[in-house]
Protein backbone atom coordinates (compact mmCIF):
# COMPACT_ATOMS: atom_id res chain seq x y z
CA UNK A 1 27.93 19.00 18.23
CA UNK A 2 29.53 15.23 17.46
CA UNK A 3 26.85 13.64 19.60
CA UNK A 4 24.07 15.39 18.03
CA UNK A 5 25.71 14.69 14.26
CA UNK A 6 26.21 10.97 15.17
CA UNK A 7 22.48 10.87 16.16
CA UNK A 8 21.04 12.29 13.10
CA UNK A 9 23.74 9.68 11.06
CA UNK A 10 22.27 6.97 13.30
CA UNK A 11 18.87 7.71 12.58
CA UNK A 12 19.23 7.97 8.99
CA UNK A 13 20.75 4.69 8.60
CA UNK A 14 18.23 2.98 10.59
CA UNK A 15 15.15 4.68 8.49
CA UNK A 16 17.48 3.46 5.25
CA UNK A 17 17.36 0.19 6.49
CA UNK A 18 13.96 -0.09 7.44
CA UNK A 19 12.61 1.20 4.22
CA UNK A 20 14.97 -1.25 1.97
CA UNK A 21 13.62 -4.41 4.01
CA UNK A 22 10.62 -3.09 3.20
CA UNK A 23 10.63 -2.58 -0.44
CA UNK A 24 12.74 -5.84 -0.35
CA UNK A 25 9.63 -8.05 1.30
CA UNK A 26 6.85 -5.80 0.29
CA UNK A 27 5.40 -6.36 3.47
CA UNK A 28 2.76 -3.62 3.31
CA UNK A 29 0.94 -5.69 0.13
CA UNK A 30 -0.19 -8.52 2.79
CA UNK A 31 -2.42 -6.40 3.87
CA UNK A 32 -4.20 -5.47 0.84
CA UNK A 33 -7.38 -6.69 -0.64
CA UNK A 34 -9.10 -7.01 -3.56
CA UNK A 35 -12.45 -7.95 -4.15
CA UNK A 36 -13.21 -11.23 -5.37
CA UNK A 37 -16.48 -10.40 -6.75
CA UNK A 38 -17.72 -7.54 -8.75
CA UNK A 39 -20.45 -6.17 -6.57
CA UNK A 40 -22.71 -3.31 -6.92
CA UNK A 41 -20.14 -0.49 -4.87
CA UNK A 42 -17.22 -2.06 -6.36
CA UNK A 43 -19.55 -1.87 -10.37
CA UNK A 44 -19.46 2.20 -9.88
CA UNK A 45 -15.61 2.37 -8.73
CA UNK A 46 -15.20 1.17 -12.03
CA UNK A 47 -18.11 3.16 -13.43
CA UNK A 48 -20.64 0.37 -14.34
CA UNK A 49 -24.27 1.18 -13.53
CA UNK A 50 -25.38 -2.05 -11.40
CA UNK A 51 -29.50 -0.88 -12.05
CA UNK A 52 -28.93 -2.04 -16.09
CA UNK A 53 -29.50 -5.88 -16.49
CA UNK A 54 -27.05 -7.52 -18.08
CA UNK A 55 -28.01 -9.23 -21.20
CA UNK A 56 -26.72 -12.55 -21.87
């Protein structure tokens, strides 16, 4: 029963560690892109209609 208790502690600390490093360096937001231009898939995301001409 003490083996199996320490185990669970152990992993519990461990996954508390991880995920505080990982808030702490935000490592997952590498990763992440955002287009640079505003192109005709990324105009309807945001719920422009690329087929109007845009009058300067």
């Amino acid at each position: 029963m003490s083996q199996g208790l320490t185990i669970i502690v152990s992993i519990v600390v461990v996954l508390t560690f991880v995920l505080a490093i990982g808030r702490k360096f935000k490592i997952s937001s590498r990763y992440e892109r955002k287009p640079r231009t505003l192109n005709s898939w990324s105009a309807l995301d945001k719920g422009i209609d690329p087929t109007e001409e845009i009058q300067s």
